[in-house]
PDB file of N, CA and C in Angstrom:
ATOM      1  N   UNK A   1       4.618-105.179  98.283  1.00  0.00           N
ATOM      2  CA  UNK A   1       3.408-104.398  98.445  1.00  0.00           C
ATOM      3  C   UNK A   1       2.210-105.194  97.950  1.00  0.00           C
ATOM      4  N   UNK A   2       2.093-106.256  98.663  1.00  0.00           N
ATOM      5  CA  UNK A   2       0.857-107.151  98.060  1.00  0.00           C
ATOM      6  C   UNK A   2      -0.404-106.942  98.059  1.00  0.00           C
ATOM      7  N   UNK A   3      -0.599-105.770  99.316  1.00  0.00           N
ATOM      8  CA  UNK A   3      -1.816-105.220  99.648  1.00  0.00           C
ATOM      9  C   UNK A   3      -2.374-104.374  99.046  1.00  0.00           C
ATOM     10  N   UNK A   4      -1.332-103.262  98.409  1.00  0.00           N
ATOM     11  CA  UNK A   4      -1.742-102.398  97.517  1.00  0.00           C
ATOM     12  C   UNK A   4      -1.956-102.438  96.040  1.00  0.00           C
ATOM     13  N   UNK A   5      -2.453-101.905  94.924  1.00  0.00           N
ATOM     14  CA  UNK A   5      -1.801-101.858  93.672  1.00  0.00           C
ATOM     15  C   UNK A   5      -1.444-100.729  93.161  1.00  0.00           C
ATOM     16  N   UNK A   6       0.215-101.004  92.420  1.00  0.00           N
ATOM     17  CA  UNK A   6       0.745 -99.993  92.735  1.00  0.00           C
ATOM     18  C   UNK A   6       0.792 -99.902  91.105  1.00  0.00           C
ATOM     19  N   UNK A   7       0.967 -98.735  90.361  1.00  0.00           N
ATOM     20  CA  UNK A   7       1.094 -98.746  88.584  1.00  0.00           C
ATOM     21  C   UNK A   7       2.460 -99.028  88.739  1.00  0.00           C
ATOM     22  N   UNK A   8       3.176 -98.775  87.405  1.00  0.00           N
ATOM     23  CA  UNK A   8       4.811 -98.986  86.743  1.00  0.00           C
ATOM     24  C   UNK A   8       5.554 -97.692  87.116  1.00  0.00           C
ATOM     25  N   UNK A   9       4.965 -97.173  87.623  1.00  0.00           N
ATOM     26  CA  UNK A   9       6.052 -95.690  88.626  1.00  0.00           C
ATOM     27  C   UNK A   9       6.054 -95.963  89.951  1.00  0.00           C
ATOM     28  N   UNK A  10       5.265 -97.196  90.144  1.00  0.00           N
ATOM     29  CA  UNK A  10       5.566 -97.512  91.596  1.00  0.00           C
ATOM     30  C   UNK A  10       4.649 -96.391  92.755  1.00  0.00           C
ATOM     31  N   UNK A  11       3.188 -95.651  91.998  1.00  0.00           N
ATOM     32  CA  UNK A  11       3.019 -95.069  92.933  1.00  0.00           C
ATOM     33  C   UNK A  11       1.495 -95.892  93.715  1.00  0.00           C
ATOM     34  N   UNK A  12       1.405 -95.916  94.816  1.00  0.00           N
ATOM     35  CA  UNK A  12       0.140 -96.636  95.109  1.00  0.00           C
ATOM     36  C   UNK A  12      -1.328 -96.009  94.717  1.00  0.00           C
ATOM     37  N   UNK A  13      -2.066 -96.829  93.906  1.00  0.00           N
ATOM     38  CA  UNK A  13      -3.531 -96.418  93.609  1.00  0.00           C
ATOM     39  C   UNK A  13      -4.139 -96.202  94.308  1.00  0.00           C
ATOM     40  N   UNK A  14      -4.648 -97.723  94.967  1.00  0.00           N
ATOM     41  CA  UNK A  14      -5.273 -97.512  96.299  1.00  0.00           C
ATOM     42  C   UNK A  14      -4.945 -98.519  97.140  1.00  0.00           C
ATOM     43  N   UNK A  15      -5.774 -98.592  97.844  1.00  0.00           N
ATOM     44  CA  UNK A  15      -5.514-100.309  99.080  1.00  0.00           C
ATOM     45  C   UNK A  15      -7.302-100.738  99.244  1.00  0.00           C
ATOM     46  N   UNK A  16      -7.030-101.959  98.308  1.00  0.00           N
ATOM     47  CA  UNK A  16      -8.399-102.432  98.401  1.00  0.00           C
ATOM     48  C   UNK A  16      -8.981-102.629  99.526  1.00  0.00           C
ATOM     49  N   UNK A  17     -10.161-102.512 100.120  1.00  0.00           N
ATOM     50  CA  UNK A  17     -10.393-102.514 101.665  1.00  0.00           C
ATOM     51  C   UNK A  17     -11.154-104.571 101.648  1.00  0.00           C
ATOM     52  N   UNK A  18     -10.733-104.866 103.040  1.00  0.00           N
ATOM     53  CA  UNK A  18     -11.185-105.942 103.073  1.00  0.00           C
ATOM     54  C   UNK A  18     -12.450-106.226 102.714  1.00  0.00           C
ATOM     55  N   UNK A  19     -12.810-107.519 102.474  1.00  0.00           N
ATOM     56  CA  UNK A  19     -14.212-107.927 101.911  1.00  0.00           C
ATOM     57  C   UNK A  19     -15.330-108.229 102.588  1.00  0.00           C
ATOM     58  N   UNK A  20     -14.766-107.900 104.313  1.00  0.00           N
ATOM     59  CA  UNK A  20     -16.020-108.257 105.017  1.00  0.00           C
ATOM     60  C   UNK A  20     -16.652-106.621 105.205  1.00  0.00           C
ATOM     61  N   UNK A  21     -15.087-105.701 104.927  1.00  0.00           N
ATOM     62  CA  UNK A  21     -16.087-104.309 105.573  1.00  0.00           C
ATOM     63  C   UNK A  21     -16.794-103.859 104.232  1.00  0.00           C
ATOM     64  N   UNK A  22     -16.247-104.313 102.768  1.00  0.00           N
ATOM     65  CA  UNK A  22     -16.792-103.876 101.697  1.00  0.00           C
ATOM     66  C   UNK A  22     -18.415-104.494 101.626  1.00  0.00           C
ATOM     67  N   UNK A  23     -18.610-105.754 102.256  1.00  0.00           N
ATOM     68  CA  UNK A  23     -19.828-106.256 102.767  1.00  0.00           C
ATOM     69  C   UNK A  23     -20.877-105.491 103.525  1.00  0.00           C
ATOM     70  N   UNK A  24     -20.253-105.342 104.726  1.00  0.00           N
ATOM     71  CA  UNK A  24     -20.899-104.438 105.336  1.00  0.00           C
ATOM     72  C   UNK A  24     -21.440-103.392 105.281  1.00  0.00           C
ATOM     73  N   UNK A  25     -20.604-102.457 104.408  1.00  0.00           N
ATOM     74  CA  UNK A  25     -20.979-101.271 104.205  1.00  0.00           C
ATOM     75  C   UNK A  25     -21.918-101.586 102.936  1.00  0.00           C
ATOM     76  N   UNK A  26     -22.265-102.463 102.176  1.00  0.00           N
ATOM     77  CA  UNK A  26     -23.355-102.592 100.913  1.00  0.00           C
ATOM     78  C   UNK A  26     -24.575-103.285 101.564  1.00  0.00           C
ATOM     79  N   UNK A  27     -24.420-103.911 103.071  1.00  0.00           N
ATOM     80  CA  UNK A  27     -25.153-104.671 103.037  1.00  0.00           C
ATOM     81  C   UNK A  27     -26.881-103.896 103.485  1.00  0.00           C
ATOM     82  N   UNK A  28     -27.722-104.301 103.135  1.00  0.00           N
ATOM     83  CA  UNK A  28     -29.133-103.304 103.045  1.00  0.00           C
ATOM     84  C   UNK A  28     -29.523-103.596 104.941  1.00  0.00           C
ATOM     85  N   UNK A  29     -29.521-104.815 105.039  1.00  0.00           N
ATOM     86  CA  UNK A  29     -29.621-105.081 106.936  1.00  0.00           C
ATOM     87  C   UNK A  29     -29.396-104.297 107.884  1.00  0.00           C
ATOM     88  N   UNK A  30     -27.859-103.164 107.444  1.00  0.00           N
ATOM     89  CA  UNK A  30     -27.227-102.924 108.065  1.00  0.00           C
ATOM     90  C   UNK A  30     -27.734-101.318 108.204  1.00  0.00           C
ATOM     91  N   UNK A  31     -27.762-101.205 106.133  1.00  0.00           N
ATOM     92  CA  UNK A  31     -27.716 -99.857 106.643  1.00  0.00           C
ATOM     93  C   UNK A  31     -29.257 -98.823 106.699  1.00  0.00           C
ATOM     94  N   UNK A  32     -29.841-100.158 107.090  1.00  0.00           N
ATOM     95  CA  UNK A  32     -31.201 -99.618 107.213  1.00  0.00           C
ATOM     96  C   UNK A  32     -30.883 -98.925 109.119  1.00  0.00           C
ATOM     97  N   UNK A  33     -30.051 -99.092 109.579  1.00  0.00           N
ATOM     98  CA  UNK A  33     -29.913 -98.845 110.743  1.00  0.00           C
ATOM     99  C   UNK A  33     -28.795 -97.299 110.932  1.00  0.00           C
ATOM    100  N   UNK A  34     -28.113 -96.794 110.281  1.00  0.00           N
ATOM    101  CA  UNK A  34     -27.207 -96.325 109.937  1.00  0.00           C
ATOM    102  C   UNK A  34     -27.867 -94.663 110.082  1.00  0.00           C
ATOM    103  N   UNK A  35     -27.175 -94.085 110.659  1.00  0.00           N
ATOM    104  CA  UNK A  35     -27.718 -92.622 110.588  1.00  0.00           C
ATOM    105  C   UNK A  35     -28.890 -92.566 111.715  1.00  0.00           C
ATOM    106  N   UNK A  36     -29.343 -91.400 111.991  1.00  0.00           N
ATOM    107  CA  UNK A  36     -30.301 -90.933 112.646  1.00  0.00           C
ATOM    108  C   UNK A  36     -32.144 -91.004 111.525  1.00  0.00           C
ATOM    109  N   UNK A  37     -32.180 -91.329 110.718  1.00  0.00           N
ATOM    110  CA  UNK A  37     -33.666 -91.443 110.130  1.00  0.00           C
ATOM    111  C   UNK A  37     -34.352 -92.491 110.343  1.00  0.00           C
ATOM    112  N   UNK A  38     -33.880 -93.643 110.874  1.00  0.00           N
ATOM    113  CA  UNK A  38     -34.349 -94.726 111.511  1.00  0.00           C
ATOM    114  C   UNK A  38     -35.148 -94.731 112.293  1.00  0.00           C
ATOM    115  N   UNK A  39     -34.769 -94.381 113.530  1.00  0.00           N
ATOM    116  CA  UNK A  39     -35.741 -94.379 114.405  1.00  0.00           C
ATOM    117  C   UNK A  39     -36.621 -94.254 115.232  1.00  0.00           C
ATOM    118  N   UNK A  40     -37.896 -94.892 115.880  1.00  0.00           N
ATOM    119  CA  UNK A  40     -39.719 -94.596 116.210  1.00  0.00           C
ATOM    120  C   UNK A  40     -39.027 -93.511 116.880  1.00  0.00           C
ATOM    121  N   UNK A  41     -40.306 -92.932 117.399  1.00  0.00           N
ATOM    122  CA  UNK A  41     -40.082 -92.285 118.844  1.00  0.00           C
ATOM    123  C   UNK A  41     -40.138 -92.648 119.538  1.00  0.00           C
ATOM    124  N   UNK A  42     -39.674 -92.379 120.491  1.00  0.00           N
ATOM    125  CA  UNK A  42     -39.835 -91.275 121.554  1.00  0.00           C
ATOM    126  C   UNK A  42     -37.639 -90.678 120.599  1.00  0.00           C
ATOM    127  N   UNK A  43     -37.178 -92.111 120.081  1.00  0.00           N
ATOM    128  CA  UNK A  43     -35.842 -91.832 119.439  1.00  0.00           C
ATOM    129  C   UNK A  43     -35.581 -90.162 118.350  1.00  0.00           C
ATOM    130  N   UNK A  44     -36.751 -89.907 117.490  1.00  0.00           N
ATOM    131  CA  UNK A  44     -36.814 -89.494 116.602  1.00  0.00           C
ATOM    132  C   UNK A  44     -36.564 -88.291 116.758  1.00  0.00           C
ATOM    133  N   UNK A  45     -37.124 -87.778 118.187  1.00  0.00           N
ATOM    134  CA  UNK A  45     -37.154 -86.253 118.717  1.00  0.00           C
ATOM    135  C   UNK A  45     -36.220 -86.080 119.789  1.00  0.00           C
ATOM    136  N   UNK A  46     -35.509 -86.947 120.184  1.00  0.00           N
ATOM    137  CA  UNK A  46     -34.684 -86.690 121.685  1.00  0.00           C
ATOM    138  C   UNK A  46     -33.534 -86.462 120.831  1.00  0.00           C
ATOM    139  N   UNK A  47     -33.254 -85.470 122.139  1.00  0.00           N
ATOM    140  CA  UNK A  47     -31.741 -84.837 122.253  1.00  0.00           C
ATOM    141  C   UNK A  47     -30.567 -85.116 121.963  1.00  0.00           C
ATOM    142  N   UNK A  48     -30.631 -86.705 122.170  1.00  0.00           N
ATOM    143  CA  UNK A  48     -29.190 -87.480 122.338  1.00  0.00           C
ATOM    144  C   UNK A  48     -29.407 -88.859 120.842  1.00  0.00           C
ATOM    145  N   UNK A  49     -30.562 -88.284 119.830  1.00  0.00           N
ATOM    146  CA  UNK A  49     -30.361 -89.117 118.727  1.00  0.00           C
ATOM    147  C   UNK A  49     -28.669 -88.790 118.212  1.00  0.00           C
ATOM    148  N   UNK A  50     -28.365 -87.803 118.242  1.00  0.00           N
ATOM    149  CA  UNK A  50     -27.145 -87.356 117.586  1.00  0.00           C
ATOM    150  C   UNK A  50     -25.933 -88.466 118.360  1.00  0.00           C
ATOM    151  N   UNK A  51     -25.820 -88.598 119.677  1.00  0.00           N
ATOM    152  CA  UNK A  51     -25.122 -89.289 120.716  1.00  0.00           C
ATOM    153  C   UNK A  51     -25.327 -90.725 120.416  1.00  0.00           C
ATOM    154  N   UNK A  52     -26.248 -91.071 120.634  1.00  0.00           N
ATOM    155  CA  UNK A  52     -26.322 -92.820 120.717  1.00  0.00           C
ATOM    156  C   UNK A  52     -27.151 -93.194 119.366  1.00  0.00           C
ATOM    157  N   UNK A  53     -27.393 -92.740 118.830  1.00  0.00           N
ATOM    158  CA  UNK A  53     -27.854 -93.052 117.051  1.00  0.00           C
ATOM    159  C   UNK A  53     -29.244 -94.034 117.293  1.00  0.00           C
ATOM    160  N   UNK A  54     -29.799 -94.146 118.446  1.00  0.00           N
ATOM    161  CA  UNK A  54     -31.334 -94.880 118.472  1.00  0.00           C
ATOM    162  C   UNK A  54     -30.854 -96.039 119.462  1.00  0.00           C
ATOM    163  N   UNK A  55     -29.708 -95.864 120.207  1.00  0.00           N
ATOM    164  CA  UNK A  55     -29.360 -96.882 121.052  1.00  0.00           C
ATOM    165  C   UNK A  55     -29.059 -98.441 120.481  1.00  0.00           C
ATOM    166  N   UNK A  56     -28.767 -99.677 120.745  1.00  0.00           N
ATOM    167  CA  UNK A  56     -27.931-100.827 120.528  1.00  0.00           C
ATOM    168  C   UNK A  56     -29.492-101.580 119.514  1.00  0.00           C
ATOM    169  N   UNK A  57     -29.389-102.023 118.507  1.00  0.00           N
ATOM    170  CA  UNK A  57     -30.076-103.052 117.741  1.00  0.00           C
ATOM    171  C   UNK A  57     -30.120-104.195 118.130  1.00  0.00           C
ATOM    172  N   UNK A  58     -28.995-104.621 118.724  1.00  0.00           N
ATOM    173  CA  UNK A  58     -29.009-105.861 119.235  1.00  0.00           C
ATOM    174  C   UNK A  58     -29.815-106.373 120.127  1.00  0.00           C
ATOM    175  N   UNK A  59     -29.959-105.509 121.574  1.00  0.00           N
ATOM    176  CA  UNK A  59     -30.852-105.493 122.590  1.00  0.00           C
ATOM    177  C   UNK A  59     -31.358-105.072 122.412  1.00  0.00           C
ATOM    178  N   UNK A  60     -32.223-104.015 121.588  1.00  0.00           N
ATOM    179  CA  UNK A  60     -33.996-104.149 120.908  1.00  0.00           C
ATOM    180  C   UNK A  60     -34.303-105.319 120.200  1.00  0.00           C
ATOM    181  N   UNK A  61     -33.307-106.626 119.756  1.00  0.00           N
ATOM    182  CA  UNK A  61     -33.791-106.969 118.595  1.00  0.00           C
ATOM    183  C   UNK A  61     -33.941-108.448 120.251  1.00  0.00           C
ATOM    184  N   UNK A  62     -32.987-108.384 120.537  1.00  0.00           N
ATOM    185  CA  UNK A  62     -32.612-109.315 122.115  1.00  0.00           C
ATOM    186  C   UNK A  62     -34.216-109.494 122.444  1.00  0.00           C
ATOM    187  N   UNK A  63     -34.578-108.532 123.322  1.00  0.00           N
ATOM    188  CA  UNK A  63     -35.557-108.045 124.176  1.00  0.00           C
ATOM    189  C   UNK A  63     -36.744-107.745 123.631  1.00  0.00           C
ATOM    190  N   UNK A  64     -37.052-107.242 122.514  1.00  0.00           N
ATOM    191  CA  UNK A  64     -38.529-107.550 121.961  1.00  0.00           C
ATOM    192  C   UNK A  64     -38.773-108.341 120.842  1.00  0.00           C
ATOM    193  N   UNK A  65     -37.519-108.578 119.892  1.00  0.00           N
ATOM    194  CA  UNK A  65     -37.863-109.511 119.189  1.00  0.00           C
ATOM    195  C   UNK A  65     -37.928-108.209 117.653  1.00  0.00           C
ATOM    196  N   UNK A  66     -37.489-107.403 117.603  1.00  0.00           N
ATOM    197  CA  UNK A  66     -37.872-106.115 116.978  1.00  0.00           C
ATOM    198  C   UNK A  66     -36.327-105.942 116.748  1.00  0.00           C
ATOM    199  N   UNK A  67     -35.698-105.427 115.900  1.00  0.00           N
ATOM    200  CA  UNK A  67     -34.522-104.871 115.993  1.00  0.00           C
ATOM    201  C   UNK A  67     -34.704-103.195 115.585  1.00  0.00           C
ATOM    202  N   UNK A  68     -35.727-102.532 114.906  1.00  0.00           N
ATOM    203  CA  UNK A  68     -36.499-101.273 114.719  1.00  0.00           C
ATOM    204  C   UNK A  68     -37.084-101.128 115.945  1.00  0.00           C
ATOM    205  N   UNK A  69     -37.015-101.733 116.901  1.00  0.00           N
ATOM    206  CA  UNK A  69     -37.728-101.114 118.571  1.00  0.00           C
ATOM    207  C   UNK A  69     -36.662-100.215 119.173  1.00  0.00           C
ATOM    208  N   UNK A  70     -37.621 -99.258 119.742  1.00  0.00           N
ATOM    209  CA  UNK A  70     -36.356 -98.379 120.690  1.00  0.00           C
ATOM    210  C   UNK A  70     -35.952 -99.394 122.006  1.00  0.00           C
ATOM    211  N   UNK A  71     -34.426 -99.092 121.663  1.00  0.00           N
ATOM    212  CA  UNK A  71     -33.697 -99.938 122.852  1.00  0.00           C
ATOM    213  C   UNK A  71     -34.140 -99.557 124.259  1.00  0.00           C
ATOM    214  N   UNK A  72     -34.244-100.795 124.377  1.00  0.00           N
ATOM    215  CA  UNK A  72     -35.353-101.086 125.744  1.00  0.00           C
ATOM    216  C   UNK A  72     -34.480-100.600 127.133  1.00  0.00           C
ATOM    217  N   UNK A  73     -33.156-100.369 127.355  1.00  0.00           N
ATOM    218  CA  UNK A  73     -31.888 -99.827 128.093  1.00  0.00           C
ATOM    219  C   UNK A  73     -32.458 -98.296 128.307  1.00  0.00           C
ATOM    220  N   UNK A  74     -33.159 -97.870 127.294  1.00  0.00           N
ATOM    221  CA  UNK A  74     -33.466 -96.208 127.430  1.00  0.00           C
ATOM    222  C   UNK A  74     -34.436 -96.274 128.441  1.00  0.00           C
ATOM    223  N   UNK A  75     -34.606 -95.339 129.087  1.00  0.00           N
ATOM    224  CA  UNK A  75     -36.061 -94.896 130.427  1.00  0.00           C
ATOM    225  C   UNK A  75     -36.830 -94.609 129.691  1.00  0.00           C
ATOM    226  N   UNK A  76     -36.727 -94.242 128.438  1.00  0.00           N
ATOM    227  CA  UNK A  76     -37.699 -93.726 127.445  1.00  0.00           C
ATOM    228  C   UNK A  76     -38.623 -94.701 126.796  1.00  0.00           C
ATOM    229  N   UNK A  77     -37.889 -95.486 126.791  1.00  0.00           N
ATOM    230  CA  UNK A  77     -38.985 -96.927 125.810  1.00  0.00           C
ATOM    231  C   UNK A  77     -39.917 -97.886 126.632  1.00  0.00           C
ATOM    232  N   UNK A  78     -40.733 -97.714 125.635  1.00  0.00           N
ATOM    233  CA  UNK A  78     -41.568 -98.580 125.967  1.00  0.00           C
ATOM    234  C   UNK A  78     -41.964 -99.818 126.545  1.00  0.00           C
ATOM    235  N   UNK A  79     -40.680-100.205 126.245  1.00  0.00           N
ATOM    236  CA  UNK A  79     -40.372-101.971 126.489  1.00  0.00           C
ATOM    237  C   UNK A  79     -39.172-101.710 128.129  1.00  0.00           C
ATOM    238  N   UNK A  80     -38.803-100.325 128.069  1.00  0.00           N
ATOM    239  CA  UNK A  80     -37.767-100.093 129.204  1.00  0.00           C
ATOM    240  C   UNK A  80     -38.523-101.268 131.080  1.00  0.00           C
ATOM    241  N   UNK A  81     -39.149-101.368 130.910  1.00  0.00           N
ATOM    242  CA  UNK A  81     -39.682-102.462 132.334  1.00  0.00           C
ATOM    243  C   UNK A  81     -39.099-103.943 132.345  1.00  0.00           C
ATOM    244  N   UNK A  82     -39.039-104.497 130.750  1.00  0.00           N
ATOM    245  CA  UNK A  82     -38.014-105.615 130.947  1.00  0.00           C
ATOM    246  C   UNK A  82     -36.884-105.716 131.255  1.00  0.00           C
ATOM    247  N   UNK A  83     -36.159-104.092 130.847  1.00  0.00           N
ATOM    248  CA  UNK A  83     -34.698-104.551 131.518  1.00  0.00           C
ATOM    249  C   UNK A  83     -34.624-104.404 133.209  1.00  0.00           C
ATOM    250  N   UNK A  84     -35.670-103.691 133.487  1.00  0.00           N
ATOM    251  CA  UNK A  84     -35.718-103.221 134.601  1.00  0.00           C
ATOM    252  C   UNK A  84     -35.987-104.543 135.724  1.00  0.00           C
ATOM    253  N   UNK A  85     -37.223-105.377 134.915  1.00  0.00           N
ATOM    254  CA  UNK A  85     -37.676-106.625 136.271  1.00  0.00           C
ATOM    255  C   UNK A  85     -36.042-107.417 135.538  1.00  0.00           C
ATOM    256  N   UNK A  86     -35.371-107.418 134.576  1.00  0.00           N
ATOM    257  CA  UNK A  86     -34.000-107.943 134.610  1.00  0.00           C
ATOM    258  C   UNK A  86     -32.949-107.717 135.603  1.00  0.00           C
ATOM    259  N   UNK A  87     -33.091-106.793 136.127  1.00  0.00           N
ATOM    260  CA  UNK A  87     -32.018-106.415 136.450  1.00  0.00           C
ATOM    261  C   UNK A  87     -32.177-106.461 137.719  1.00  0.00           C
ATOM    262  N   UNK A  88     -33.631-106.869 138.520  1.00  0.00           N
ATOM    263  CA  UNK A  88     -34.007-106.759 140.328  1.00  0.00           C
ATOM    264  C   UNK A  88     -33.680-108.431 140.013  1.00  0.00           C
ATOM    265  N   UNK A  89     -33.648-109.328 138.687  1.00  0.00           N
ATOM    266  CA  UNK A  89     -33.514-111.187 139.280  1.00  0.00           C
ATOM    267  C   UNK A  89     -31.932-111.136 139.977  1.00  0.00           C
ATOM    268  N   UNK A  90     -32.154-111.805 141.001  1.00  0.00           N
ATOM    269  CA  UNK A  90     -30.361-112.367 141.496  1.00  0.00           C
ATOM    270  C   UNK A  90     -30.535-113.591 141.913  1.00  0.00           C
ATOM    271  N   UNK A  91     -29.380-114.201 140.977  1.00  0.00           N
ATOM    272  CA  UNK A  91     -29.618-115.549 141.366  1.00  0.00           C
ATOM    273  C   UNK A  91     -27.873-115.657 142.236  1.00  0.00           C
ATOM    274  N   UNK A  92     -28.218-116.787 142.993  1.00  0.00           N
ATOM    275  CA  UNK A  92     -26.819-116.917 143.604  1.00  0.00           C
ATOM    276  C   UNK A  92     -26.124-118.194 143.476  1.00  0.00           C
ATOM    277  N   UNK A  93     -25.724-118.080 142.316  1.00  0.00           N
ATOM    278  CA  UNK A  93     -24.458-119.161 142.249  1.00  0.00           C
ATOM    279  C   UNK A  93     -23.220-118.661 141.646  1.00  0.00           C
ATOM    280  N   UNK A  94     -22.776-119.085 141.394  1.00  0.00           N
ATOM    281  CA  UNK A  94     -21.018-119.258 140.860  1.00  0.00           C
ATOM    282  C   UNK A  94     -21.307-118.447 139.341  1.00  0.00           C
ATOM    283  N   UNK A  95     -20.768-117.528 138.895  1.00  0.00           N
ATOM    284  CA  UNK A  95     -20.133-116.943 137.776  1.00  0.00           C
ATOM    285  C   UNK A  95     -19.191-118.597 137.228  1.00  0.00           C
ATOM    286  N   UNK A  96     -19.926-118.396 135.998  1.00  0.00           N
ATOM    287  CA  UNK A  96     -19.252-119.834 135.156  1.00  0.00           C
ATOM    288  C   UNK A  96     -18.807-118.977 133.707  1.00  0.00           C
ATOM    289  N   UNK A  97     -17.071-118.755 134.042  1.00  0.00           N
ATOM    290  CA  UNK A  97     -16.633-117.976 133.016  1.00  0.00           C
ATOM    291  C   UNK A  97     -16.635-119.099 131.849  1.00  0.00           C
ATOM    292  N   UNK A  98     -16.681-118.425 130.710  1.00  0.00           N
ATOM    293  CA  UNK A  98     -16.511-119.310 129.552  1.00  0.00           C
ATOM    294  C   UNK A  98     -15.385-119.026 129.457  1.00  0.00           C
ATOM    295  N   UNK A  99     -14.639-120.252 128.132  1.00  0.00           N
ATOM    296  CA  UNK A  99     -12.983-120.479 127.849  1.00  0.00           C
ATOM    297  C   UNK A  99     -13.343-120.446 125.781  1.00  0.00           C
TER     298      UNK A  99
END
């Protein structure tokens, strides 16, 4: 039982949790994002804050350079026209899978 620690009755205490999620969950970056109090509007008052929690950080942070911007994927945001002229480019060549 290397994972756990267990006392001299052999019963398990606890199971230490790994050190990247014990990271994560302390880390301030993260959990400034965490929950519904985060974020601007149009996020703050819609319906579906409960559902998508202010939409992806990544692609607000991608696409405006903002990771506190409402995700630009929503019809709602502000920045929503970049994904949009994104998504009319087609280019035509070959899909080059990565390995």
């Amino acid at each position: 039982m290397s994972c756990r620690r267990v006392d001299p009755g052999h019963r398990v205490l606890e199971r230490p949790r790994p050190l990247a999620a014990r990271n994560l969950d302390d880390f301030a970056g993260f959990n400034a994002f965490r929950g519904t109090a985060f974020p601007p509007e149009p996020c703050a008052s819609c319906e579906r804050r409960e559902v998508d929690f202010g939409g992806c950080r990544c692609q607000a942070f991608l696409l405006t350079g903002d990771a506190r911007a409402v995700d630009p994927v929503c019809h709602l945001s502000p920045a929503h026209g970049l994904v949009a002229a994104l998504a009319g480019v087609q280019e035509d060549k070959a899909y080059d899978y990565r390995r």
